[in-house]
N, C-alpha and C. Protein backbone atom coordinates (compact mmCIF):
# COMPACT_ATOMS: atom_id res chain seq x y z
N UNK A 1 18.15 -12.83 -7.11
CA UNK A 1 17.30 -11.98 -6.29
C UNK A 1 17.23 -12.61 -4.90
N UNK A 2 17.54 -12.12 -4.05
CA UNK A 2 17.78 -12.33 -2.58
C UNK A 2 16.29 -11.53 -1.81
N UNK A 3 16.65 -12.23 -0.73
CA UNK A 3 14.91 -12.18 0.17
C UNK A 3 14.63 -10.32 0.62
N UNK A 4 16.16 -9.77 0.66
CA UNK A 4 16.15 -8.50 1.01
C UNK A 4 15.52 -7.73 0.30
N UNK A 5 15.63 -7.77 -1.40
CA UNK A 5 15.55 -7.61 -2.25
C UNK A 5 14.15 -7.45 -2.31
N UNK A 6 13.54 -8.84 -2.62
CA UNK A 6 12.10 -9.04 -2.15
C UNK A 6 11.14 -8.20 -1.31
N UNK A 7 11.70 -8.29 -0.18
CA UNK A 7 11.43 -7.44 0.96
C UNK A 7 11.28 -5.99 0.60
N UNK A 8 12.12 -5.50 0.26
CA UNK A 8 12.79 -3.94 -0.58
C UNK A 8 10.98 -4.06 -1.70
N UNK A 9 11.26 -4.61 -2.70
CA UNK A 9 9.62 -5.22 -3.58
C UNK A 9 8.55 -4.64 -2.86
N UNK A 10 8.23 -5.70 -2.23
CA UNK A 10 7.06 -5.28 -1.24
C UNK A 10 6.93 -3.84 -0.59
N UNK A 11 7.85 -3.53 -0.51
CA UNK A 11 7.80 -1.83 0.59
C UNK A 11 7.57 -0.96 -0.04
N UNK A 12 7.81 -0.95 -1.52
CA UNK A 12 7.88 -0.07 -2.32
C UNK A 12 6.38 -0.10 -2.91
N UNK A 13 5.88 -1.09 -3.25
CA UNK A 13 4.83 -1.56 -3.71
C UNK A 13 3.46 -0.90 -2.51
N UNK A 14 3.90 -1.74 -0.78
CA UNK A 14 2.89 -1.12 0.10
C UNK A 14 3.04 0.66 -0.36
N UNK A 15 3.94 1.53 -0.24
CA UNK A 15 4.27 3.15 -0.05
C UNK A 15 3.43 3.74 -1.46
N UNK A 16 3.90 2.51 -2.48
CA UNK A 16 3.19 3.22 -3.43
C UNK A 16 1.21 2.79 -3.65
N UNK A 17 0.56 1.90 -2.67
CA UNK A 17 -0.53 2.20 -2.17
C UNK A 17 -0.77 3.09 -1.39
N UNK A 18 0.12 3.49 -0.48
CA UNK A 18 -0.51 4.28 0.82
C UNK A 18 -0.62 5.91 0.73
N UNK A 19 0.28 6.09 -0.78
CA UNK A 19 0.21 7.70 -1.38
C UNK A 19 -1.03 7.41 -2.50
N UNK A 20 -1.87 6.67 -2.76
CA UNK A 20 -3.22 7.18 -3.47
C UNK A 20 -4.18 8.40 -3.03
N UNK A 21 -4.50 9.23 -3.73
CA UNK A 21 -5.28 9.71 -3.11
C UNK A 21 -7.21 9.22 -3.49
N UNK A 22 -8.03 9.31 -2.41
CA UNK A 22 -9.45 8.60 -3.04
C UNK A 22 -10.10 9.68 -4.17
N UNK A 23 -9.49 11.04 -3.43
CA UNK A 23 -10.92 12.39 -4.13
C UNK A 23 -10.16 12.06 -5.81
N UNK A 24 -8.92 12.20 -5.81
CA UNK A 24 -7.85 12.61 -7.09
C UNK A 24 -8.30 11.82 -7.99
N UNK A 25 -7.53 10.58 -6.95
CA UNK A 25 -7.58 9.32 -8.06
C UNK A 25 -8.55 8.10 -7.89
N UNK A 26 -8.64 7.76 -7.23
CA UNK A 26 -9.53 6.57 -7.12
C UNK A 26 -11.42 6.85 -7.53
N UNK A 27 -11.46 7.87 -7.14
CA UNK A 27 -13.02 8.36 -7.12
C UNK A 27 -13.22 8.56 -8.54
N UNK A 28 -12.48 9.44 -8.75
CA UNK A 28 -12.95 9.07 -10.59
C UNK A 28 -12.95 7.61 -11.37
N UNK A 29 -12.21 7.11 -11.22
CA UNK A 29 -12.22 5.66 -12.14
C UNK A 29 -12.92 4.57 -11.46
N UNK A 30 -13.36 5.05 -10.43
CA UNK A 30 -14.81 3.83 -10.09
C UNK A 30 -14.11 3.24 -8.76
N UNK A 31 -13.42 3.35 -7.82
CA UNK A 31 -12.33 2.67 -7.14
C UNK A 31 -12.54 2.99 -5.76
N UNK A 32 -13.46 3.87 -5.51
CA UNK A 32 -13.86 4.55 -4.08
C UNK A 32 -14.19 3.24 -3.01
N UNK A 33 -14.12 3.51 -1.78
CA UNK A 33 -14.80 2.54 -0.69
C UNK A 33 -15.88 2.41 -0.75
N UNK A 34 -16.65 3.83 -1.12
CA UNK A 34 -17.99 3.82 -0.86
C UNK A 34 -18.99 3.20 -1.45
N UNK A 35 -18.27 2.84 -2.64
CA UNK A 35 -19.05 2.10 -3.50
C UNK A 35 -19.39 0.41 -3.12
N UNK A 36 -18.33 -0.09 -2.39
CA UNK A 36 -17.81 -0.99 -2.34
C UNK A 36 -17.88 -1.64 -1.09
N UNK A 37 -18.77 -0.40 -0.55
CA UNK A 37 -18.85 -1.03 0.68
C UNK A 37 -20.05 -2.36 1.56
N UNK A 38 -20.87 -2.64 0.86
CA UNK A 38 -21.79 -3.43 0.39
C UNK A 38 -21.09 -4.90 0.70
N UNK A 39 -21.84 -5.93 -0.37
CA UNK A 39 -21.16 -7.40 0.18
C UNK A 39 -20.44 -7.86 -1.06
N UNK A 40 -20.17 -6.77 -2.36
CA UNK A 40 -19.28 -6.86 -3.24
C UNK A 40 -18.21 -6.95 -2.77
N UNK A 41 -17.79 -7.70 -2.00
CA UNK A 41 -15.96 -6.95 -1.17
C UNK A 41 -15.62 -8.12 -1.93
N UNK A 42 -16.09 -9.50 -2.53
CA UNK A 42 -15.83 -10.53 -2.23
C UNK A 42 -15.05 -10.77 -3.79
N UNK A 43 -14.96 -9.22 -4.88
CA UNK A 43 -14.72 -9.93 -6.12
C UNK A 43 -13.24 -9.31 -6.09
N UNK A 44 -12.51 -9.20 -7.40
CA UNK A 44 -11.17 -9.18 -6.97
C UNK A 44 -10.44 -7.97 -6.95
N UNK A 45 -12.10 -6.73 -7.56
CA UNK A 45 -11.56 -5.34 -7.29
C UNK A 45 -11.96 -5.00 -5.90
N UNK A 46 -12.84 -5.12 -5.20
CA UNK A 46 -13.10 -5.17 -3.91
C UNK A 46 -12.48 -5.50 -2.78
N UNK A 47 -10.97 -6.49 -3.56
CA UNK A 47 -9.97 -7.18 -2.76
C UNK A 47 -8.74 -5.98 -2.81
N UNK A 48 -8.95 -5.48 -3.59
CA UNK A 48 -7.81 -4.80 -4.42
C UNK A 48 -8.20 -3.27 -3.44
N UNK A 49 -9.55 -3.02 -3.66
CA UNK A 49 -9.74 -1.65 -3.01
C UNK A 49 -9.70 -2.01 -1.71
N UNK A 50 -9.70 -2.99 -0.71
CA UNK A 50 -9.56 -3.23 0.72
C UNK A 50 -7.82 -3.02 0.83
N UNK A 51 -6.99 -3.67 -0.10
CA UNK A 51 -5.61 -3.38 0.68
C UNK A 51 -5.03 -2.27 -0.25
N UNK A 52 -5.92 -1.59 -0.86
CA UNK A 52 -5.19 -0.12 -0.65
C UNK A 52 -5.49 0.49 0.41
N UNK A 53 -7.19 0.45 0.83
CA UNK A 53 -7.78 1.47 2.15
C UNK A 53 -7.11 0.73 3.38
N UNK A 54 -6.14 -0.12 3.12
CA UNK A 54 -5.62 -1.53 4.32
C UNK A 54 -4.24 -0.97 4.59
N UNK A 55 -3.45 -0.31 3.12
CA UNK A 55 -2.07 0.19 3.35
C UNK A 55 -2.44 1.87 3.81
N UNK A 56 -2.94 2.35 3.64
CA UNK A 56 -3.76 3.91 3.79
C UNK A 56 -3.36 3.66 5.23
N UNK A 57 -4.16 3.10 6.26
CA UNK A 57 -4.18 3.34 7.60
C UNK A 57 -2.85 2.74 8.18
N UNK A 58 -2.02 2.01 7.50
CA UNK A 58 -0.99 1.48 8.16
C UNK A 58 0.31 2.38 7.79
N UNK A 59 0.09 3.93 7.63
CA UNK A 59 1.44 4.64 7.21
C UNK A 59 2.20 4.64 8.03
N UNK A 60 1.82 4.77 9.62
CA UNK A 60 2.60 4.79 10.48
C UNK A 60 4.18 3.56 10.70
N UNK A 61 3.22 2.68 10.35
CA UNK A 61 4.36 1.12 10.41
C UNK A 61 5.50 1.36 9.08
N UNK A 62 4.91 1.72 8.06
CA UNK A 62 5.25 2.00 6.84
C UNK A 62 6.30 3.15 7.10
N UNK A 63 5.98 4.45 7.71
CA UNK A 63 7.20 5.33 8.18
C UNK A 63 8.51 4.54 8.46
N UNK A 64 7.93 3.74 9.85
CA UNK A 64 8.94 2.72 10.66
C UNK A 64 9.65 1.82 9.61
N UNK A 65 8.93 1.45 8.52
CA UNK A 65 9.86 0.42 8.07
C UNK A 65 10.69 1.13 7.13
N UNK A 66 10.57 2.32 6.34
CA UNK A 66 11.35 2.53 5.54
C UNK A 66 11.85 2.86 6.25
N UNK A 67 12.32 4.02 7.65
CA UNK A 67 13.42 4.14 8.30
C UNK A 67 14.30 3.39 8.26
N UNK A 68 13.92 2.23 8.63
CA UNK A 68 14.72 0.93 8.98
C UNK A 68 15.30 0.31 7.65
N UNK A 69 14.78 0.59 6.21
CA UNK A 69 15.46 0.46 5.62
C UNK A 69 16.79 1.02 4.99
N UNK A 70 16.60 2.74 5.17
CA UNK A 70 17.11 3.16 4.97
C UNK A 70 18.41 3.02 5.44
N UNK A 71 17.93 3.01 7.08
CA UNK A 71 19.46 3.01 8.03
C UNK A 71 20.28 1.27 7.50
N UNK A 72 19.39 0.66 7.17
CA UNK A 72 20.84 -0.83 7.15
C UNK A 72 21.53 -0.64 5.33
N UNK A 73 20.66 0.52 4.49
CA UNK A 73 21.06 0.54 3.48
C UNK A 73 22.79 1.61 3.40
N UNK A 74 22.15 2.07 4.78
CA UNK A 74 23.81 2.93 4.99
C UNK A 74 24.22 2.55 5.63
N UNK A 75 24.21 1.76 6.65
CA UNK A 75 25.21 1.23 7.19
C UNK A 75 25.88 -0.18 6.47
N UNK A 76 25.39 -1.15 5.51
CA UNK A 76 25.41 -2.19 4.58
C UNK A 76 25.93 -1.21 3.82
N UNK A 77 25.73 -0.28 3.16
CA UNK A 77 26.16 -0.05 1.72
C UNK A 77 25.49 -0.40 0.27
């Protein structure tokens, strides 16, 4: 497993935070911000619900990077 690879890991992992939805999915099983918004941030679902609502606002970069993956995956092969 090579660092690209890795890299590739991670992207897939951020995209598949940043398509949650809160009303669908998160709000039913207890997972909302709102709940959480208090000084509970500090346990390890509170960590967990910050970098989903953390990948949520960063789609834009997230657009940019899969572009960029895409294009060296066709031009690499």
């Amino acid at each position: 497993m090579g660092l690209w690879t890795l890299l590739e890991g991670f992207l897939l992992l951020a995209n598949a935070l940043a398509i949650l939805n809160e009303d669908r999915f998160l709000a039913p099983r207890g997972w909302s911000f709102s709940e959480f918004s208090g000084g509970r941030t500090k346990s390890l679902k509170g960590q967990l619900i910050g970098l989903i609502y953390a990948t949520q606002y960063l789609r834009v970069p997230l657009i940019l990077l899969n572009t960029i993956c895409i294009i060296v995956k066709l031009v690499s092969g």
